[in-house]
N, C-alpha and C. Protein backbone atom coordinates (compact mmCIF):
# COMPACT_ATOMS: atom_id res chain seq x y z
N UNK A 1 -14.16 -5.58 -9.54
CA UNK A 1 -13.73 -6.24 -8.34
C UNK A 1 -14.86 -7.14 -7.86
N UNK A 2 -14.45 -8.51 -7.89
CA UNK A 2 -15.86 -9.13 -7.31
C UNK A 2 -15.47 -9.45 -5.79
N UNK A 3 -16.70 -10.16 -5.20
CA UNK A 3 -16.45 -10.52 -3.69
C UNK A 3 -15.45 -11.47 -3.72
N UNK A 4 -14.79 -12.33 -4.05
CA UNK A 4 -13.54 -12.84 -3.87
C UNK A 4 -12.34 -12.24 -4.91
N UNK A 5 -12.40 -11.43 -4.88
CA UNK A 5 -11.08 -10.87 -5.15
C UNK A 5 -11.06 -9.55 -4.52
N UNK A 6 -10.08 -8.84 -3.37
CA UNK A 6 -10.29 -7.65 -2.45
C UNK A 6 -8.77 -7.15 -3.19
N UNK A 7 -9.13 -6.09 -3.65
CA UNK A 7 -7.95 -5.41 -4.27
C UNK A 7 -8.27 -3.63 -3.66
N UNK A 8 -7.08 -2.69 -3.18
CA UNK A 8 -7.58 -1.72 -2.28
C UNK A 8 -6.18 -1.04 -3.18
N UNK A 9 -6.71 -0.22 -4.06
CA UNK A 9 -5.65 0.41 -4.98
C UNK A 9 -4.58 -0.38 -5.55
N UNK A 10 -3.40 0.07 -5.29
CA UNK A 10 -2.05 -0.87 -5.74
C UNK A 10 -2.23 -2.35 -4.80
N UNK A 11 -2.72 -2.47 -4.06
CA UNK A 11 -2.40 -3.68 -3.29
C UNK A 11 -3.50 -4.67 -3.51
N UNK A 12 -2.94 -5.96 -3.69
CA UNK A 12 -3.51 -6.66 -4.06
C UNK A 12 -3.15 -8.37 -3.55
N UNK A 13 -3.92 -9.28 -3.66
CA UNK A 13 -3.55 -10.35 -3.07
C UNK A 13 -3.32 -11.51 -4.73
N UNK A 14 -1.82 -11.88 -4.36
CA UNK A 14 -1.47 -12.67 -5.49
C UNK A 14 -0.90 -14.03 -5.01
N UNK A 15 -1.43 -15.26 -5.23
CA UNK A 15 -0.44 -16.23 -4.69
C UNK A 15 -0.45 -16.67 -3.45
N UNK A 16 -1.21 -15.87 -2.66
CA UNK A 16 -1.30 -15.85 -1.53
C UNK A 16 -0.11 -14.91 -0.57
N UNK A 17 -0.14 -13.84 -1.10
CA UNK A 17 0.26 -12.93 -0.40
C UNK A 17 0.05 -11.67 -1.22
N UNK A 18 0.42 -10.97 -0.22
CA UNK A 18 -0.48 -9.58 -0.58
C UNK A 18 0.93 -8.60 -1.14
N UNK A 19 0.75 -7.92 -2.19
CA UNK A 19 1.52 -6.98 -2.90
C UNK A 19 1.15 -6.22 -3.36
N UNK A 20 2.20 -4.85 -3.38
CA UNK A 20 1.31 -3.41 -3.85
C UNK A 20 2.37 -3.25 -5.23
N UNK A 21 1.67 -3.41 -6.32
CA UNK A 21 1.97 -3.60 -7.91
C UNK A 21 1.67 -4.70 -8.62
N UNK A 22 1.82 -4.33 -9.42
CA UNK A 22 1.57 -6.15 -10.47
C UNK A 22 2.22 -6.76 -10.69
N UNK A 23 2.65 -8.02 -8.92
CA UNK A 23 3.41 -9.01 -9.70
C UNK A 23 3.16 -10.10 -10.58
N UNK A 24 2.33 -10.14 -11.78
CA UNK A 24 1.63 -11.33 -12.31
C UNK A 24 2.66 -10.93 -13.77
N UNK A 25 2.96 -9.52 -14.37
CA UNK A 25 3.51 -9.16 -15.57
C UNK A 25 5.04 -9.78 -15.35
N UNK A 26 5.81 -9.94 -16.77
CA UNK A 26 7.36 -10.77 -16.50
C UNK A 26 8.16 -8.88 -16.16
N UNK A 27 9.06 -8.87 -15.74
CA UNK A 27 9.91 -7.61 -15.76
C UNK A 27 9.32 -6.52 -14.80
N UNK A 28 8.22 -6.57 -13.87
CA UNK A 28 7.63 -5.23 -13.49
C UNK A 28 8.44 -5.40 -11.72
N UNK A 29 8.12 -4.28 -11.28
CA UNK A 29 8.83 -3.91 -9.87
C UNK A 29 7.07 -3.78 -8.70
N UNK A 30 7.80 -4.45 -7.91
CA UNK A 30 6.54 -4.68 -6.83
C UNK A 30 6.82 -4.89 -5.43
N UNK A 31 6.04 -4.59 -4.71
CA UNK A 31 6.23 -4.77 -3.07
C UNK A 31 5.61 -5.87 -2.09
N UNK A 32 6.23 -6.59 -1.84
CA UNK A 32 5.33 -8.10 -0.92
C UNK A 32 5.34 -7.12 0.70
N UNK A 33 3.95 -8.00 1.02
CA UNK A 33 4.29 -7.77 2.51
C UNK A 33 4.42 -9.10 2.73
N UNK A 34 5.71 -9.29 3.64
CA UNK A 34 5.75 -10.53 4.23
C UNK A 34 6.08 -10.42 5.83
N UNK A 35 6.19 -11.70 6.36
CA UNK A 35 6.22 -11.51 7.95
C UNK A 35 7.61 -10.68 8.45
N UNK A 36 8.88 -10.66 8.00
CA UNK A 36 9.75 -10.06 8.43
C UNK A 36 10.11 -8.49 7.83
N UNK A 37 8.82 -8.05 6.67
CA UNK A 37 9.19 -6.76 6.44
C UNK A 37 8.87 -6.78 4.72
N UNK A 38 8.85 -5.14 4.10
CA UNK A 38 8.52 -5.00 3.33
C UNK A 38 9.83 -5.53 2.30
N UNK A 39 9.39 -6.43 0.95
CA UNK A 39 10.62 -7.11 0.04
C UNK A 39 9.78 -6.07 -1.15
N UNK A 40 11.31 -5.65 -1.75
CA UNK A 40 11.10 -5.05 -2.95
C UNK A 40 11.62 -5.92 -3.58
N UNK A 41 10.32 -6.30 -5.15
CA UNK A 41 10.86 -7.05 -5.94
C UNK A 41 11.43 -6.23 -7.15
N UNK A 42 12.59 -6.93 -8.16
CA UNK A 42 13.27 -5.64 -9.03
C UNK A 42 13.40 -6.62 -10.58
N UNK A 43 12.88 -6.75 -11.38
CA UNK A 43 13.44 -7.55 -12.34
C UNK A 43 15.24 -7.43 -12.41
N UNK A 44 15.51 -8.91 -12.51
CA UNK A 44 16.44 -9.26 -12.29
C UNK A 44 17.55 -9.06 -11.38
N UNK A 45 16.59 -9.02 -10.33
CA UNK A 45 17.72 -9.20 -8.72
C UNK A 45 16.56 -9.83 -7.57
N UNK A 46 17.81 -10.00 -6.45
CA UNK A 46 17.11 -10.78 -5.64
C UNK A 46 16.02 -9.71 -4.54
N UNK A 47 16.13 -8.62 -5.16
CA UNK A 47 15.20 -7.71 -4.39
C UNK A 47 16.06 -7.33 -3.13
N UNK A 48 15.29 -6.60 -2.36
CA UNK A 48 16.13 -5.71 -0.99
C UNK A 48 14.71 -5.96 0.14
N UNK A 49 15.26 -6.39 0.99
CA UNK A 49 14.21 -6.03 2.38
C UNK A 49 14.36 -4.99 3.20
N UNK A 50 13.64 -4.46 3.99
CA UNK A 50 13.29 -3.40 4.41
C UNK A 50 12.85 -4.21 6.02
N UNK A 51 13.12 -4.56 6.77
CA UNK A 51 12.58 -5.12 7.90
C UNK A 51 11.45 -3.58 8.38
N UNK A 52 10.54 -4.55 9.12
CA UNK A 52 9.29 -3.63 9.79
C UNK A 52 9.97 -2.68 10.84
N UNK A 53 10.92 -3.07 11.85
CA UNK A 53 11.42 -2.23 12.74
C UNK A 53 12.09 -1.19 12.29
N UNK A 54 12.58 -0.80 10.80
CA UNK A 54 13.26 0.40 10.12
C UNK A 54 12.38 1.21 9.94
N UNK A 55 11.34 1.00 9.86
CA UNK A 55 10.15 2.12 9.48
C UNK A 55 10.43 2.74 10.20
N UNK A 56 10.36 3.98 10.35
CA UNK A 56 9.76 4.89 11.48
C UNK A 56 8.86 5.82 11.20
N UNK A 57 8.40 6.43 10.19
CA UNK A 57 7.32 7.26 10.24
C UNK A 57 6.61 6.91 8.80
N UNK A 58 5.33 7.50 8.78
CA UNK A 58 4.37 7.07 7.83
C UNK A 58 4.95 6.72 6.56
N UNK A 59 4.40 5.76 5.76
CA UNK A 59 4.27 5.40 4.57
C UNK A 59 3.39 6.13 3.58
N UNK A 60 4.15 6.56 2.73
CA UNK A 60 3.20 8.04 1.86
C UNK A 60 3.28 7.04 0.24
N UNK A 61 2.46 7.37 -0.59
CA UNK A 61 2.57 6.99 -1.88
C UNK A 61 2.51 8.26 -2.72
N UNK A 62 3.28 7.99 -4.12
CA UNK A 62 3.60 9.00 -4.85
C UNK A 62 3.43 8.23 -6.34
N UNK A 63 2.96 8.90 -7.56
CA UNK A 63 2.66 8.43 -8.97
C UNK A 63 3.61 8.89 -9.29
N UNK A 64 3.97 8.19 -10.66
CA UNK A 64 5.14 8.94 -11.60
C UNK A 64 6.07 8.13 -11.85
N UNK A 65 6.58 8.39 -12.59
CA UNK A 65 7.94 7.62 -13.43
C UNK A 65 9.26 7.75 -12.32
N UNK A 66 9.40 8.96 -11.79
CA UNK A 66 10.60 8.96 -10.95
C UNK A 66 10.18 9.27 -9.25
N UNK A 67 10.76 8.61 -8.24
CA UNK A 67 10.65 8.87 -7.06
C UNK A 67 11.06 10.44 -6.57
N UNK A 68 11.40 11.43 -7.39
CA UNK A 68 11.64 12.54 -6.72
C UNK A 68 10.56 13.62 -7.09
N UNK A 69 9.61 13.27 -7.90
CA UNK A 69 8.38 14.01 -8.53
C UNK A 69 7.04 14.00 -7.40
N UNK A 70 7.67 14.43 -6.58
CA UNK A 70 6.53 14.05 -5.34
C UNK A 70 5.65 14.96 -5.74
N UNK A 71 5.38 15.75 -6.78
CA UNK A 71 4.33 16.70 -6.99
C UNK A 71 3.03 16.21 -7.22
N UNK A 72 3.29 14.76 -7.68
CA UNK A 72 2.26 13.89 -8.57
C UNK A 72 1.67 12.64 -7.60
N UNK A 73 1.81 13.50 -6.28
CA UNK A 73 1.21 12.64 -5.14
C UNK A 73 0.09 12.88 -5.11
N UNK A 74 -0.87 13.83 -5.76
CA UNK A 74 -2.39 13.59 -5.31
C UNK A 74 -3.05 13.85 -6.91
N UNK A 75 -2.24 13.45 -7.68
CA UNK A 75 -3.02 13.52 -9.02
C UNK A 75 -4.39 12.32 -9.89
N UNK A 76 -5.20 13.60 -9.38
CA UNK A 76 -6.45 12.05 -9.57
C UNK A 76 -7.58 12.99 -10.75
N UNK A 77 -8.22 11.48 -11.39
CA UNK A 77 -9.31 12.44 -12.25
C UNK A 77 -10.34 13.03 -11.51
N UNK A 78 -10.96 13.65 -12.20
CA UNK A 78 -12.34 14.12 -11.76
C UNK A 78 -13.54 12.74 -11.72
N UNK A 79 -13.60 11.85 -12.05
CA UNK A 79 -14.05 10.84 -11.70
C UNK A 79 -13.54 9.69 -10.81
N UNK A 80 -12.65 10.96 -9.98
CA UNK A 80 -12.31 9.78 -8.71
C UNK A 80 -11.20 8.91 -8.90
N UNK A 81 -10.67 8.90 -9.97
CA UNK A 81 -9.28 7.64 -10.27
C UNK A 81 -7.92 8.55 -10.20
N UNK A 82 -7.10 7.22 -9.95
CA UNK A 82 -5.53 7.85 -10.00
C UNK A 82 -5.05 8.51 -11.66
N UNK A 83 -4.14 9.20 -11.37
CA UNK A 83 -4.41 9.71 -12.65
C UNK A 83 -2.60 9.52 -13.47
N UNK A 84 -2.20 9.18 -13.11
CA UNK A 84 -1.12 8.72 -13.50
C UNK A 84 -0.79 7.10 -13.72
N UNK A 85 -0.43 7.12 -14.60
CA UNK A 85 0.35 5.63 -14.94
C UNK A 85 1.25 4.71 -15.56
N UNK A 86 2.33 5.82 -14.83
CA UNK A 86 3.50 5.27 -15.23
C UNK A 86 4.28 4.26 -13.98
N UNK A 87 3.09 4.68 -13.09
CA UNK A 87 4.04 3.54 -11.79
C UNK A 87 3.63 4.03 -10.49
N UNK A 88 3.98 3.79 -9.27
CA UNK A 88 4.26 4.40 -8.27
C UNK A 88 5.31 4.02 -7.48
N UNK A 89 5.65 4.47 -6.12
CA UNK A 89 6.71 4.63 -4.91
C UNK A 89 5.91 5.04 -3.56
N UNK A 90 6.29 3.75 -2.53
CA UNK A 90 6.24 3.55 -1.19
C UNK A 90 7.22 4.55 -0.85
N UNK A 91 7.25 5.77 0.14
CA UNK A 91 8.24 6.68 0.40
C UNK A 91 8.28 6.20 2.12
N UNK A 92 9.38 6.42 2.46
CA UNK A 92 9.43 6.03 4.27
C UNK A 92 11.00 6.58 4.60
N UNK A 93 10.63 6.76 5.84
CA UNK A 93 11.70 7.18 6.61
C UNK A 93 12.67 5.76 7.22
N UNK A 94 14.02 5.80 7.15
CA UNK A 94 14.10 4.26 7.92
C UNK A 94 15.26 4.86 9.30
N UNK A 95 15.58 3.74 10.14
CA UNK A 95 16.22 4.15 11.29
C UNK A 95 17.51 3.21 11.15
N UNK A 96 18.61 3.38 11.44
CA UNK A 96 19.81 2.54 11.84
C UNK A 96 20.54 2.26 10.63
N UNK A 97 20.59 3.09 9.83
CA UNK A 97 21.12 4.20 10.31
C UNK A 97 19.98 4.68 9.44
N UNK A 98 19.68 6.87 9.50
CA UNK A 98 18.70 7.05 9.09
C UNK A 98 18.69 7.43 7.83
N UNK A 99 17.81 6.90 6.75
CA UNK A 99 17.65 6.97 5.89
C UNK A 99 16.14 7.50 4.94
N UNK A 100 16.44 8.22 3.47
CA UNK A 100 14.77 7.91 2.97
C UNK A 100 14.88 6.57 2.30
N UNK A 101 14.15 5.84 2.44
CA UNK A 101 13.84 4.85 1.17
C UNK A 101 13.09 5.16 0.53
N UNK A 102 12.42 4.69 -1.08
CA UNK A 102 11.51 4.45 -1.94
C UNK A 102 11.54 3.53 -2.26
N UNK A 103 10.34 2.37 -2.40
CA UNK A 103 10.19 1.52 -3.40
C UNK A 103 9.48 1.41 -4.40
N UNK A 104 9.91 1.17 -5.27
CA UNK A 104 9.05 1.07 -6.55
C UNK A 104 8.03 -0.05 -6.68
N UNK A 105 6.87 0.14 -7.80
CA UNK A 105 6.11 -0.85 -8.06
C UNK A 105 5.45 -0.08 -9.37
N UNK A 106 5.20 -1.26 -10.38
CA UNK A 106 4.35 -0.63 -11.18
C UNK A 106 3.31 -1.33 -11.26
N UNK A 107 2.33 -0.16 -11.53
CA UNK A 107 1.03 -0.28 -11.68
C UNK A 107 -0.05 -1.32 -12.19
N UNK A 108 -0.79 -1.66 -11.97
CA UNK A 108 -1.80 -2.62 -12.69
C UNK A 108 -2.27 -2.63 -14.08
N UNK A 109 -3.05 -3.52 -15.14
CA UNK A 109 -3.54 -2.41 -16.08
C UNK A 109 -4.71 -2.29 -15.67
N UNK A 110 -5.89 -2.99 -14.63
CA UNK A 110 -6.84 -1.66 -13.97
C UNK A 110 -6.72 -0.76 -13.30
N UNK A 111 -7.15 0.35 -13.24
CA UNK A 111 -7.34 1.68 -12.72
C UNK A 111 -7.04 1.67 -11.48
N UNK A 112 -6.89 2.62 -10.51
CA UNK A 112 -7.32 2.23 -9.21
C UNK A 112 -8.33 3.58 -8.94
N UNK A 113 -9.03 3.13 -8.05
CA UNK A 113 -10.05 4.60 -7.25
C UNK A 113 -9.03 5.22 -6.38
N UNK A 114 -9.11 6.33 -6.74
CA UNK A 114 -8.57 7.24 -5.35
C UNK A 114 -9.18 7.00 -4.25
N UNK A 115 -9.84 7.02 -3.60
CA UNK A 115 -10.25 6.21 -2.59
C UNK A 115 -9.85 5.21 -1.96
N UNK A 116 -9.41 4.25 -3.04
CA UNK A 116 -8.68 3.15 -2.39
C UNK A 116 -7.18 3.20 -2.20
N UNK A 117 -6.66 4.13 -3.20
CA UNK A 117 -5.25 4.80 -3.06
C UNK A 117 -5.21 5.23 -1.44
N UNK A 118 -5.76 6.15 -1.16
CA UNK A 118 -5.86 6.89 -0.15
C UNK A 118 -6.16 6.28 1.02
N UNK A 119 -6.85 5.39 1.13
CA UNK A 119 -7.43 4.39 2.06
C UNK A 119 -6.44 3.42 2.19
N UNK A 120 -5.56 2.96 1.44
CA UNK A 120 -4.41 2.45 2.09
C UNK A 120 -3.09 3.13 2.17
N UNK A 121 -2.79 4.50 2.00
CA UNK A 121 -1.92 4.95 2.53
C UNK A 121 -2.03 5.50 3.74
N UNK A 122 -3.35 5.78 4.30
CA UNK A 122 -4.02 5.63 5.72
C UNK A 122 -3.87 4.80 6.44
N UNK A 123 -3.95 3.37 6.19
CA UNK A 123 -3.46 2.05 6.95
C UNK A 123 -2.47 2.28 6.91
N UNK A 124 -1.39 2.54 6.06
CA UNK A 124 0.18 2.54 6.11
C UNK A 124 0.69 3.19 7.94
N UNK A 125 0.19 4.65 7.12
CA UNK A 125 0.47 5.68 7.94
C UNK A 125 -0.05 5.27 9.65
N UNK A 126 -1.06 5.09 9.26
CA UNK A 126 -1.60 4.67 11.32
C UNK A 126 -0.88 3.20 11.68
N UNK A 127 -0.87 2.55 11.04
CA UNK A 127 0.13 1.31 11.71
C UNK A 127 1.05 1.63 11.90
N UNK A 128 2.06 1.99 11.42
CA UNK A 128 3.31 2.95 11.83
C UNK A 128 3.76 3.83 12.47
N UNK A 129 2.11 4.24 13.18
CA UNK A 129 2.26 5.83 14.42
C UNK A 129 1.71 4.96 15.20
N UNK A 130 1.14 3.62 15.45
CA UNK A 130 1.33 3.01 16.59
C UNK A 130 2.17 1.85 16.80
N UNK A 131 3.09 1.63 15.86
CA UNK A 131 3.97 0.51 15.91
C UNK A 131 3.58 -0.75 15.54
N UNK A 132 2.67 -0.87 14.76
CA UNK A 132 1.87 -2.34 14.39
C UNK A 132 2.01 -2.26 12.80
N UNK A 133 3.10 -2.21 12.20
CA UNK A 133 3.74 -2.28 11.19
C UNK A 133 3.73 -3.77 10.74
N UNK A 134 4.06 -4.47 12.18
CA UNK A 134 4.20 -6.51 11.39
C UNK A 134 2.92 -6.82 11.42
N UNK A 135 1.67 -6.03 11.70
CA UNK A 135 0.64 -6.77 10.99
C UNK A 135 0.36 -7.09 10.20
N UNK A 136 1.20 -6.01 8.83
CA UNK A 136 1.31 -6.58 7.27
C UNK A 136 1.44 -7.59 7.14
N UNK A 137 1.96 -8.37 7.97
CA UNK A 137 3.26 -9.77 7.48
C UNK A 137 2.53 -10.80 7.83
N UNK A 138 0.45 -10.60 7.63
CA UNK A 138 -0.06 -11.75 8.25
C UNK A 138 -1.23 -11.77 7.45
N UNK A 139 -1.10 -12.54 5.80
CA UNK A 139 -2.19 -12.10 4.77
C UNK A 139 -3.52 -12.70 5.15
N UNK A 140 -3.71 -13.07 6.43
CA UNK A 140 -5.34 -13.09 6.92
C UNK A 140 -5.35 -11.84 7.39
N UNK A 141 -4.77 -11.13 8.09
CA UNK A 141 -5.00 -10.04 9.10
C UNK A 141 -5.39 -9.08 7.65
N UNK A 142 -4.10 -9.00 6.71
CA UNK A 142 -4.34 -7.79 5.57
C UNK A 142 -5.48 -8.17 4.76
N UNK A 143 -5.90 -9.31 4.62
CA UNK A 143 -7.01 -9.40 3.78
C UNK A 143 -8.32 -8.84 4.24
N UNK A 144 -8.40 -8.96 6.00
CA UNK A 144 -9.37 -8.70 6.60
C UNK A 144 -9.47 -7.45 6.50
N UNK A 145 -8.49 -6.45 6.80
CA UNK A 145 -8.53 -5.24 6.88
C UNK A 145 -8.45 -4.31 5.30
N UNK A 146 -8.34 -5.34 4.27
CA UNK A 146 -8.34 -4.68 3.08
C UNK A 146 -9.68 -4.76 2.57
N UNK A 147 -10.36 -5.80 2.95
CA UNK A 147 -11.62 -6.04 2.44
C UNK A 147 -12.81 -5.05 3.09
N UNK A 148 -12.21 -4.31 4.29
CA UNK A 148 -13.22 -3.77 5.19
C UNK A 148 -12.90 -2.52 4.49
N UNK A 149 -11.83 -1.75 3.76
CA UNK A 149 -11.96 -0.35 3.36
C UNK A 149 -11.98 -0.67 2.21
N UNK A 150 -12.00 -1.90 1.19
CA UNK A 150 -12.28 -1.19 -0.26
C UNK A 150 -13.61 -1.40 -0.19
N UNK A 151 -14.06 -0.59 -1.09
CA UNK A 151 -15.72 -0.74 -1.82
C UNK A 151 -16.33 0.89 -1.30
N UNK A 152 -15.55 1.34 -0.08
CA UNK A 152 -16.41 2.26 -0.03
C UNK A 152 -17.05 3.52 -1.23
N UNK A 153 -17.23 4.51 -0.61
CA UNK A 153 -17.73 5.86 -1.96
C UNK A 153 -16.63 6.10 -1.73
N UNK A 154 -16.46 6.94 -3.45
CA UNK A 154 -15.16 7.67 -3.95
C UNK A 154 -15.85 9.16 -3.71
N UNK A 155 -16.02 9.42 -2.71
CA UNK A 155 -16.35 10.70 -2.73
C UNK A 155 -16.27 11.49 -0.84
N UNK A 156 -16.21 12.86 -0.95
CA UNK A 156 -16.08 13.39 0.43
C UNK A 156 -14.79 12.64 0.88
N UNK A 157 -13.44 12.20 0.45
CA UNK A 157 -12.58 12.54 0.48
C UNK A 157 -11.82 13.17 1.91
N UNK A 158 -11.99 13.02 3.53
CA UNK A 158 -11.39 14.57 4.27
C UNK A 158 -9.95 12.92 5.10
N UNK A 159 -9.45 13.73 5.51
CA UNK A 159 -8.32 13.47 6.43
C UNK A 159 -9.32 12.84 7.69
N UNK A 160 -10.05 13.42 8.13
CA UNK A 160 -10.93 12.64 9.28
C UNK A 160 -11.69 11.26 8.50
N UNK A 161 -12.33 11.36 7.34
CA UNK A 161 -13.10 10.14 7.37
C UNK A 161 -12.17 9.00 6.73
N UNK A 162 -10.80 9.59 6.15
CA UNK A 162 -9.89 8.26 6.08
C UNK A 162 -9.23 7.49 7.81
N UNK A 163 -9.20 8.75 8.50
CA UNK A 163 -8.93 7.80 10.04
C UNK A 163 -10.07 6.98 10.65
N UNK A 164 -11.55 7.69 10.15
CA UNK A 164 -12.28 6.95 11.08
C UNK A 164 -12.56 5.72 10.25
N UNK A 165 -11.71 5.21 8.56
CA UNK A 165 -11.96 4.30 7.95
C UNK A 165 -11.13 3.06 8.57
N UNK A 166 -10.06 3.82 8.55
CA UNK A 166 -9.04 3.13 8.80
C UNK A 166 -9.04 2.84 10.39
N UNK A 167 -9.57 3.65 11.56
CA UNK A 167 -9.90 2.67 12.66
C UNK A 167 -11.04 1.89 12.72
N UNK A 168 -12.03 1.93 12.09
CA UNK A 168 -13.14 0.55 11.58
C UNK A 168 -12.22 -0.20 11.18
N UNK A 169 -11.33 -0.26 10.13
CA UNK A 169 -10.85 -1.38 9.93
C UNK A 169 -10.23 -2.15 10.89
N UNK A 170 -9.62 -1.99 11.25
CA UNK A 170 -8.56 -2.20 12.91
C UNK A 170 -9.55 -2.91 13.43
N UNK A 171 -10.22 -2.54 13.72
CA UNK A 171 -11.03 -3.22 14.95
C UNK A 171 -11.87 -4.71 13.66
N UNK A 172 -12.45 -3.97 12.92
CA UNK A 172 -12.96 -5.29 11.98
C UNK A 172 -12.04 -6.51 12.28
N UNK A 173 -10.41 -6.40 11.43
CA UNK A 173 -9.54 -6.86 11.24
C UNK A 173 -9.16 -8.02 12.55
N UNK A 174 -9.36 -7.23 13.26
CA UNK A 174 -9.46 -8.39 15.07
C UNK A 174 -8.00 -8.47 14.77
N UNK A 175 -7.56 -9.16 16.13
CA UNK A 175 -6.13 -10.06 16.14
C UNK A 175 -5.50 -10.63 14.80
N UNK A 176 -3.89 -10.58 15.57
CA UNK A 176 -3.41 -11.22 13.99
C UNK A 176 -4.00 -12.76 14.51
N UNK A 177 -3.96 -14.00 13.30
CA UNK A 177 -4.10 -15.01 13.50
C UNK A 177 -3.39 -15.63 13.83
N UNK A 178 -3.44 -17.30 14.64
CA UNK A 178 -2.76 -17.84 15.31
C UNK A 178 -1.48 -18.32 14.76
């Protein structure tokens, strides 16, 4: 990862917008954030949106070939990487009516750090328990705030030092832009 390129696990900036999978391969499944909500892309369809106001509770990520293998949600090596790679799934709750969704995306062919896995399903999760979900939809705001949690250590790992990562970022991140 060099200093101009900020990649924070699955998510990544392509084109000028930010997506969690690899949309650069022909045929693969991936997630844009854009201003009106999360677009699942699907080889050969026009994809499905997800508007930001359906969310209602955290955004969790899960590895694996199928969205119901949630077992393979924290499978990482001993050197800190994800350890699966056959793909992953955005899991969320939606409202109106209520639903689970999953979206799919597959994977990169670099690795990702657990760390950075984890560090953005932390952003997911806290934008969504305070309602600032359409900040996704503003690839200065996500770049700012992606660039401020990747790089850290892959190590010490707790539930507290991903919140206090993820509120540094927030505040780094400043306002969305004009």
């Amino acid at each position: 990862m060099g200093q101009d390129r900020v990649t924070l696990g699955p998510l990544e900036l392509t084109d000028g917008r930010w997506r969690v999978g690899d949309a650069t391969r022909p045929d693969t499944h991936w997630v844009e954030f854009r201003p009106e909500g999360l677009h699942q892309h699907e080889p050969d369809s026009e994809g499905q949106l997800v508007p930001w106001s359906r969310i209602m509770n955290g955004i969790r990520i899960t590895w694996g070939k199928h969205p119901w293998d949630t077992n393979n949600r924290g499978l990482y090596t001993l050197r800190g990487m994800v350890a699966r790679r056959e793909g992953g799934w955005l899991h969320m709750t939606l409202r109106h009516p209520y639903e689970d969704r999953q979206l799919r995306f597959d994977q990169h062919t670099r690795p990702y750090r657990a760390v950075d896995a984890l560090r953005l399903e932390a952003l997911l999760r806290q934008l969504t328990d305070e309602g600032k979900l359409q900040l996704l939809g503003d690839p200065d705001w996500v770049g700012r705030a992606a660039a401020h949690l990747a790089g850290g250590e892959n190590r010490r790992i707790t539930s507290r030092s991903l919140r206090q990562a993820v509120a540094e970022a927030l505040a780094a991140a400043g306002p969305v832009s004009p």
